[in-house]
PDB file of N, CA and C in Angstrom:
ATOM      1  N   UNK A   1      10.585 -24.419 -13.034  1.00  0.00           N
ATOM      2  CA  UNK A   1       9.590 -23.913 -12.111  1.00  0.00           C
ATOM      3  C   UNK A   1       9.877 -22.448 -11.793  1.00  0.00           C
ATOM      4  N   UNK A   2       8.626 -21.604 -11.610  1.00  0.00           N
ATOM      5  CA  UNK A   2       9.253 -20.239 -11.848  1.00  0.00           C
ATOM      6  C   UNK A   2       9.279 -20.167  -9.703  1.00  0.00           C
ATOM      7  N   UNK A   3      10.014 -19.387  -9.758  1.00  0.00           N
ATOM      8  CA  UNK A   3      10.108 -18.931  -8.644  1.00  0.00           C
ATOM      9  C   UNK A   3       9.110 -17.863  -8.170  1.00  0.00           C
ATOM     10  N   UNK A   4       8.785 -17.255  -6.688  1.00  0.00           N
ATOM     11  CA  UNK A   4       7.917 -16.974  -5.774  1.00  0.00           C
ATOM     12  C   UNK A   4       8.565 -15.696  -5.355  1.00  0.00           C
ATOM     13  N   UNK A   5       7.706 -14.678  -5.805  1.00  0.00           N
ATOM     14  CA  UNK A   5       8.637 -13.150  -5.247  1.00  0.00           C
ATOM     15  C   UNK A   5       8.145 -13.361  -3.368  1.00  0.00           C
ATOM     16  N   UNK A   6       9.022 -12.970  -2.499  1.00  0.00           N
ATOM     17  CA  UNK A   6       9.025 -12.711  -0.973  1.00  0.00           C
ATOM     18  C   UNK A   6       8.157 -11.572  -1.073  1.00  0.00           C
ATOM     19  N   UNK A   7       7.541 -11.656   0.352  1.00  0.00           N
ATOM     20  CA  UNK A   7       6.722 -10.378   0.258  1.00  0.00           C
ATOM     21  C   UNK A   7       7.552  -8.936   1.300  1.00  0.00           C
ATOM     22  N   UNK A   8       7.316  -8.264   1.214  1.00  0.00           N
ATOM     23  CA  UNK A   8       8.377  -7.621   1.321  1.00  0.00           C
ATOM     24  C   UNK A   8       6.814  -6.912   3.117  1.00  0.00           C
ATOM     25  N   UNK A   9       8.097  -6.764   4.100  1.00  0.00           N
ATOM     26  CA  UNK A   9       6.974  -6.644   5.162  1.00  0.00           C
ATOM     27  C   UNK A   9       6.881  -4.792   5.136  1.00  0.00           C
ATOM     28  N   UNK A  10       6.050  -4.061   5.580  1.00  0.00           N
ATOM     29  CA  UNK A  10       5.373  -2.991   5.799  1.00  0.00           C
ATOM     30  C   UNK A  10       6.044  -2.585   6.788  1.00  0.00           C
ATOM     31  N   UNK A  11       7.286  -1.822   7.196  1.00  0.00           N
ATOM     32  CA  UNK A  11       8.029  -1.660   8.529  1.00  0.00           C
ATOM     33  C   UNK A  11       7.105  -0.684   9.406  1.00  0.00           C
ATOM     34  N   UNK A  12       6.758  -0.008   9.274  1.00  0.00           N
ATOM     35  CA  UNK A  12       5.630   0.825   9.863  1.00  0.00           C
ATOM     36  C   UNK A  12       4.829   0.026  10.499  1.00  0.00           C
ATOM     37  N   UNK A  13       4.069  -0.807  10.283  1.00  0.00           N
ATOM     38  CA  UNK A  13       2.670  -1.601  10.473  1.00  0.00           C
ATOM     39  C   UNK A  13       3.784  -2.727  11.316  1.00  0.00           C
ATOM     40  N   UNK A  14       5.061  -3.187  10.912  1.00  0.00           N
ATOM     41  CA  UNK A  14       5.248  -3.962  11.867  1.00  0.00           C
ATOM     42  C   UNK A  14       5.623  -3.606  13.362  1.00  0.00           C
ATOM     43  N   UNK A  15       5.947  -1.971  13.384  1.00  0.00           N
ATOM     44  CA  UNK A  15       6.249  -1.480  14.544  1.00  0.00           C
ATOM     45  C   UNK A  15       5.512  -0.786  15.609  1.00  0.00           C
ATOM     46  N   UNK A  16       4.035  -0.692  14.650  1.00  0.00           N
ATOM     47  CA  UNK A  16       2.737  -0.246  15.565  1.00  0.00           C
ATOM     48  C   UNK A  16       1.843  -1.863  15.727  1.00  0.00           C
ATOM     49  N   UNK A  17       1.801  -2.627  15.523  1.00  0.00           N
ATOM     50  CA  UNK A  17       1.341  -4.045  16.179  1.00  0.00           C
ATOM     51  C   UNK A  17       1.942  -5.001  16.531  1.00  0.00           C
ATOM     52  N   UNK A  18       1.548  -5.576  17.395  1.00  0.00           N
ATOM     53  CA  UNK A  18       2.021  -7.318  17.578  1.00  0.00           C
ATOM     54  C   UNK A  18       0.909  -8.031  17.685  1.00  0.00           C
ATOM     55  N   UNK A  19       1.461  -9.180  17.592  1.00  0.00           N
ATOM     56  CA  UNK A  19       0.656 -10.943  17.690  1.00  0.00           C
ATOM     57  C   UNK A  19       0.529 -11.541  18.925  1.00  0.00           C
ATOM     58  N   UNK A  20      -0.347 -11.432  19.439  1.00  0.00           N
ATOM     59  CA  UNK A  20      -0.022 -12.531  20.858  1.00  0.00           C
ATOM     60  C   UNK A  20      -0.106 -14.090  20.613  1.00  0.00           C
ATOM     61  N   UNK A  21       0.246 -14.799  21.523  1.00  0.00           N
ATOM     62  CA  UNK A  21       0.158 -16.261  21.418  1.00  0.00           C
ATOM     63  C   UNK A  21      -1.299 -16.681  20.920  1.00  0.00           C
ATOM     64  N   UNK A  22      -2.413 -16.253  21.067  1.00  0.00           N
ATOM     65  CA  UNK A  22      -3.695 -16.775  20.143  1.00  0.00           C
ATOM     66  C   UNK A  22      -4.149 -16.382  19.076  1.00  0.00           C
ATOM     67  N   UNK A  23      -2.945 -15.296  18.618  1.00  0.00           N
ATOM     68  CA  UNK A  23      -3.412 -14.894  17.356  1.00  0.00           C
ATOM     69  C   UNK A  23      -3.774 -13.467  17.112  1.00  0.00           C
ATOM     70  N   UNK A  24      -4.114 -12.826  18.075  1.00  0.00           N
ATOM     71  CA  UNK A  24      -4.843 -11.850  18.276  1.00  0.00           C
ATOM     72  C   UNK A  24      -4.140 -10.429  17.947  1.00  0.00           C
ATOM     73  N   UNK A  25      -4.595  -9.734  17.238  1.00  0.00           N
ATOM     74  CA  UNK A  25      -3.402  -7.946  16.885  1.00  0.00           C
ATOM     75  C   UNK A  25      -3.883  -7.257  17.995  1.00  0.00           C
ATOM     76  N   UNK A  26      -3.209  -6.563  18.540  1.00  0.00           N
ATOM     77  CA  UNK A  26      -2.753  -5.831  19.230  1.00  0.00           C
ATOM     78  C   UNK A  26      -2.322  -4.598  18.772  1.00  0.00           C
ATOM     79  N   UNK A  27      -2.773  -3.823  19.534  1.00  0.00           N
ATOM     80  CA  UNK A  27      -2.362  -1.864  19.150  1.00  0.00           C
ATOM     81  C   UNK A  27      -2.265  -1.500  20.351  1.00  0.00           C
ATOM     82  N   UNK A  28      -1.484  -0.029  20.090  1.00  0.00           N
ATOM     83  CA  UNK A  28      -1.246   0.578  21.678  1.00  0.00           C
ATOM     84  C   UNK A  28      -2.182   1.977  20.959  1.00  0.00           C
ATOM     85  N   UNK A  29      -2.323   2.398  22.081  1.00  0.00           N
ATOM     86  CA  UNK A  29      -3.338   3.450  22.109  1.00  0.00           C
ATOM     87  C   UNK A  29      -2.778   5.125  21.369  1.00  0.00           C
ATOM     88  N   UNK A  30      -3.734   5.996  20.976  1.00  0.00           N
ATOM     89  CA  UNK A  30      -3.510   7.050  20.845  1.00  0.00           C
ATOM     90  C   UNK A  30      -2.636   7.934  22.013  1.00  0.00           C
ATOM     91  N   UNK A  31      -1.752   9.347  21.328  1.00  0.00           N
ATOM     92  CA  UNK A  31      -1.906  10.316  21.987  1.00  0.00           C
ATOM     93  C   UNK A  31      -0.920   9.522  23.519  1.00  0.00           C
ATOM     94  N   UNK A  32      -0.147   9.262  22.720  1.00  0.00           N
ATOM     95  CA  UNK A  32       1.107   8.215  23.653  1.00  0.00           C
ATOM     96  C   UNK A  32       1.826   9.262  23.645  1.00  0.00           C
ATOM     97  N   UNK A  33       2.668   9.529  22.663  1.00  0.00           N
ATOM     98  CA  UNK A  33       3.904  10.330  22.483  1.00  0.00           C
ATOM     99  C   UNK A  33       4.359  11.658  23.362  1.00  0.00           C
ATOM    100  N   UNK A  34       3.348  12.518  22.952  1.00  0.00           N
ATOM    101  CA  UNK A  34       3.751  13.921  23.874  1.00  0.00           C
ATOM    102  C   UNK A  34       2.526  14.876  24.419  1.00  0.00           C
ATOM    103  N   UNK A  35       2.975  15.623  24.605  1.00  0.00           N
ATOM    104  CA  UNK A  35       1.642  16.157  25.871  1.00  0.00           C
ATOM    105  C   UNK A  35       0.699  15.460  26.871  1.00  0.00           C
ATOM    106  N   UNK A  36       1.890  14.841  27.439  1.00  0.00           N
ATOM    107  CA  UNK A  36       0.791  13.948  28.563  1.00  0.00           C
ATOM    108  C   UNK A  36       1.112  14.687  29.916  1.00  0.00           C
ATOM    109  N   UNK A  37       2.011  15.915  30.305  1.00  0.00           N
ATOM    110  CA  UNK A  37       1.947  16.718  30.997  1.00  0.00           C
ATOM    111  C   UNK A  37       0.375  16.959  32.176  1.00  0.00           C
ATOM    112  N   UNK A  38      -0.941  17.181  30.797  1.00  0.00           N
ATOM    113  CA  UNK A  38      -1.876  17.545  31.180  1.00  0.00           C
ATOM    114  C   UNK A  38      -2.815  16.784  31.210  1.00  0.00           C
ATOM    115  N   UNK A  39      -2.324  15.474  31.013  1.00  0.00           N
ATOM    116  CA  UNK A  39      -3.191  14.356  30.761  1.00  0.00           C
ATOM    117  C   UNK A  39      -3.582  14.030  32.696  1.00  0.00           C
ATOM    118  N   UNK A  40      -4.952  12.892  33.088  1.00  0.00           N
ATOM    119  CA  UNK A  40      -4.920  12.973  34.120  1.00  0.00           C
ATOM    120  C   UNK A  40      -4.049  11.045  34.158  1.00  0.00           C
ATOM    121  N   UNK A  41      -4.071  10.818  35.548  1.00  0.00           N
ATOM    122  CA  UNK A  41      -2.811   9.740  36.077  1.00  0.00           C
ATOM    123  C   UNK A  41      -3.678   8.690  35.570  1.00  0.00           C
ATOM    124  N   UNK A  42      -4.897   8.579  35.673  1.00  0.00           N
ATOM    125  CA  UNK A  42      -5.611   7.251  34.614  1.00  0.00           C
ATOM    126  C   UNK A  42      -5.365   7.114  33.716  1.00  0.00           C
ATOM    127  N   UNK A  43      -5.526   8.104  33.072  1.00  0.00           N
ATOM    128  CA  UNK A  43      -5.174   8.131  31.277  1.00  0.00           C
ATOM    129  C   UNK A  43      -4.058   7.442  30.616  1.00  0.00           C
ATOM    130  N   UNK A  44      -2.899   8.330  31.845  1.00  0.00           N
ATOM    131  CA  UNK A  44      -1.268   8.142  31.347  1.00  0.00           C
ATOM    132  C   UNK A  44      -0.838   6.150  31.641  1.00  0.00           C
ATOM    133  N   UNK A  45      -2.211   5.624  32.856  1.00  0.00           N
ATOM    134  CA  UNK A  45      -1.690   4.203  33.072  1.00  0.00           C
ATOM    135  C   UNK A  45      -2.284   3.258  32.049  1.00  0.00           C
ATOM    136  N   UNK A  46      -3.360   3.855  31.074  1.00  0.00           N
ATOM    137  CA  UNK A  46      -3.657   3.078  30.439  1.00  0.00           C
ATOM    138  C   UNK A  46      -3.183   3.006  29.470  1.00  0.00           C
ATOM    139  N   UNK A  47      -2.141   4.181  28.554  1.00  0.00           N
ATOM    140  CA  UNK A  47      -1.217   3.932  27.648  1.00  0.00           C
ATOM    141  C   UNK A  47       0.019   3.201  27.628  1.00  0.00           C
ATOM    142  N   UNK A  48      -0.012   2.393  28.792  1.00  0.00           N
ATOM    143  CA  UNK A  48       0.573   1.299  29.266  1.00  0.00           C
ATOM    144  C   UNK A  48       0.349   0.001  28.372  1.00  0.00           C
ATOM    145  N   UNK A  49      -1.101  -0.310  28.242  1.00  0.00           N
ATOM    146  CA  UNK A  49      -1.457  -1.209  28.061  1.00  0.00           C
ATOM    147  C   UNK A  49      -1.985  -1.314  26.513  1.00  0.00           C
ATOM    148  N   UNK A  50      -2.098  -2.465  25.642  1.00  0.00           N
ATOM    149  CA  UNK A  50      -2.897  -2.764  24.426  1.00  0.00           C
ATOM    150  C   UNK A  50      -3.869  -3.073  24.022  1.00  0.00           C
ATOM    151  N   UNK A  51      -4.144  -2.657  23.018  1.00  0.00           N
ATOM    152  CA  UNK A  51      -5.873  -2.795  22.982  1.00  0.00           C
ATOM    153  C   UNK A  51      -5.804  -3.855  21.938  1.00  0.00           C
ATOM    154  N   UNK A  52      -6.688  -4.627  21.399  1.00  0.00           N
ATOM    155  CA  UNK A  52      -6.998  -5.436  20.751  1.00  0.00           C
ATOM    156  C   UNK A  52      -7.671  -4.905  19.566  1.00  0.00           C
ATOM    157  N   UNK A  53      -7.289  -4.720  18.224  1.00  0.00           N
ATOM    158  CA  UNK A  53      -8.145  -4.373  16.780  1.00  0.00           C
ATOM    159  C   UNK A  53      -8.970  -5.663  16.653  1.00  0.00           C
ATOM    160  N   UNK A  54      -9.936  -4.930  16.590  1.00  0.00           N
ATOM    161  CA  UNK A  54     -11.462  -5.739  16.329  1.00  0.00           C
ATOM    162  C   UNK A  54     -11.906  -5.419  14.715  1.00  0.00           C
ATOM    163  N   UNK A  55     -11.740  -4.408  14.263  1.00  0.00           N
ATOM    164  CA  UNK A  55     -12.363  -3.951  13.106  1.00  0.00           C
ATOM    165  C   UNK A  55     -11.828  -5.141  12.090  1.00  0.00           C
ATOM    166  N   UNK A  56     -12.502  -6.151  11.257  1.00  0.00           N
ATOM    167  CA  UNK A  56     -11.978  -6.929  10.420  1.00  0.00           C
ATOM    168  C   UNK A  56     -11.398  -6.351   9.546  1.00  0.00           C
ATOM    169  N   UNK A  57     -12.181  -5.188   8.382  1.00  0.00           N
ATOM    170  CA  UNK A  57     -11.173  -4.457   7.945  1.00  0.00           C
ATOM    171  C   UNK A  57      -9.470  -4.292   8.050  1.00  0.00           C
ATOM    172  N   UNK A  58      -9.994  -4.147   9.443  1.00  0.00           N
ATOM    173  CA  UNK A  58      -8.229  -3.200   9.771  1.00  0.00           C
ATOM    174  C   UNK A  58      -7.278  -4.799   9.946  1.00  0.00           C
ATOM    175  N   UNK A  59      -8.136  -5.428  10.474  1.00  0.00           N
ATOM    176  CA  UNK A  59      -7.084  -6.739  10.895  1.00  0.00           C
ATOM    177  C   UNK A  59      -6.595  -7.620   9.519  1.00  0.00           C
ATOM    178  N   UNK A  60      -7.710  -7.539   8.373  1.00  0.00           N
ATOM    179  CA  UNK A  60      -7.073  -7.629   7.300  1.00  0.00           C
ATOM    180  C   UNK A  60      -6.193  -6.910   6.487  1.00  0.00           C
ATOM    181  N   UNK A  61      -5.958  -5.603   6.815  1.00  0.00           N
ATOM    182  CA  UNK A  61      -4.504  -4.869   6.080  1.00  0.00           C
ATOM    183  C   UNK A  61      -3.261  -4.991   7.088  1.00  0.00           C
ATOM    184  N   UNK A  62      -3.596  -5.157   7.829  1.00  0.00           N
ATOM    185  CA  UNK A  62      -2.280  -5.358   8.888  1.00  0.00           C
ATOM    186  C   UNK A  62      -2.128  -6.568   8.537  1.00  0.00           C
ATOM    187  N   UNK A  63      -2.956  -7.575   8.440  1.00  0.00           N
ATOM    188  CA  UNK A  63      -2.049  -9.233   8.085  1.00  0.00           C
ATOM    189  C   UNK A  63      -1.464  -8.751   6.473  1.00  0.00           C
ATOM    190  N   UNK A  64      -2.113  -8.293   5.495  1.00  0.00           N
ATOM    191  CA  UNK A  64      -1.249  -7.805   4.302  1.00  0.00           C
ATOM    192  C   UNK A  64      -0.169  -7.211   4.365  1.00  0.00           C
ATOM    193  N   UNK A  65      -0.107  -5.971   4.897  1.00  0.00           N
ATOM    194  CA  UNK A  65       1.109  -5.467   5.306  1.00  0.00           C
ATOM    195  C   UNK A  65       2.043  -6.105   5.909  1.00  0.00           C
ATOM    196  N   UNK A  66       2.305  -6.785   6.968  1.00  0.00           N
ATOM    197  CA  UNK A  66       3.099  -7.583   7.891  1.00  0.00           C
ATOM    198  C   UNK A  66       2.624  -9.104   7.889  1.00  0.00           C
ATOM    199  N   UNK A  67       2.948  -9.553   6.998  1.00  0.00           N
ATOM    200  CA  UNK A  67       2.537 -11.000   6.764  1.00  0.00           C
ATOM    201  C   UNK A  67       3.408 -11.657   7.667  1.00  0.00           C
ATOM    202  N   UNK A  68       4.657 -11.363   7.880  1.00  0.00           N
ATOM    203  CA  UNK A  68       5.299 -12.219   8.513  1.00  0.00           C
ATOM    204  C   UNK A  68       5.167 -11.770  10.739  1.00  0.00           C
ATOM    205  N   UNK A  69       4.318 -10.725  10.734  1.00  0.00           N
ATOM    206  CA  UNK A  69       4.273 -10.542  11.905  1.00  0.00           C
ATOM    207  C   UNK A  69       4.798 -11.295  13.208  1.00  0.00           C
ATOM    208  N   UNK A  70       5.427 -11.198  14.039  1.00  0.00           N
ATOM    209  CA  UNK A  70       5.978 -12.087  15.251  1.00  0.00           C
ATOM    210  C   UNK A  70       5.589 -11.878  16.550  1.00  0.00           C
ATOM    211  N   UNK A  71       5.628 -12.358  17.583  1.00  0.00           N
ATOM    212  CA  UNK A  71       5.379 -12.167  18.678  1.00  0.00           C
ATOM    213  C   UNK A  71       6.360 -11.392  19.327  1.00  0.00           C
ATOM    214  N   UNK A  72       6.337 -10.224  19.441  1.00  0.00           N
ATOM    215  CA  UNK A  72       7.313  -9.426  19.924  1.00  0.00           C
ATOM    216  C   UNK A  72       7.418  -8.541  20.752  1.00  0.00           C
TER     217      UNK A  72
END
């Protein structure tokens, strides 16, 4: 029986999404990183939080890329 190559995971793609308990991908928002100096105090609380990828597209290369994705 021939054996089954592993898929090898996308480290990038596994470190910009997660999985929640229903399944759902998850992204954090743009324009996180630097220059939030001038950003206003709404802005900066909502890069707090995750947004949900809706685009099927996109939610199908992220399950390719990170097949083994975790709740993390």
């Amino acid at each position: 029986m021939a054996k089954k190559n592993k898929i090898k995971t996308h480290k990038a793609t596994a470190k910009r999404f997660k999985l929640t308990g229903t399944g759902k991908i998850m992204r954090t928002r743009i324009g996180k990183s630097h220059l939030r100096r001038n950003k206003p105090q709404r802005l900066k609380n909502m890069f707090a939080k995750y947004v949900e990828v809706t685009n099927e597209g996109a939610k199908k290369r992220v399950r390719r890329l990170a097949p083994y994705l975790s709740k993390s």
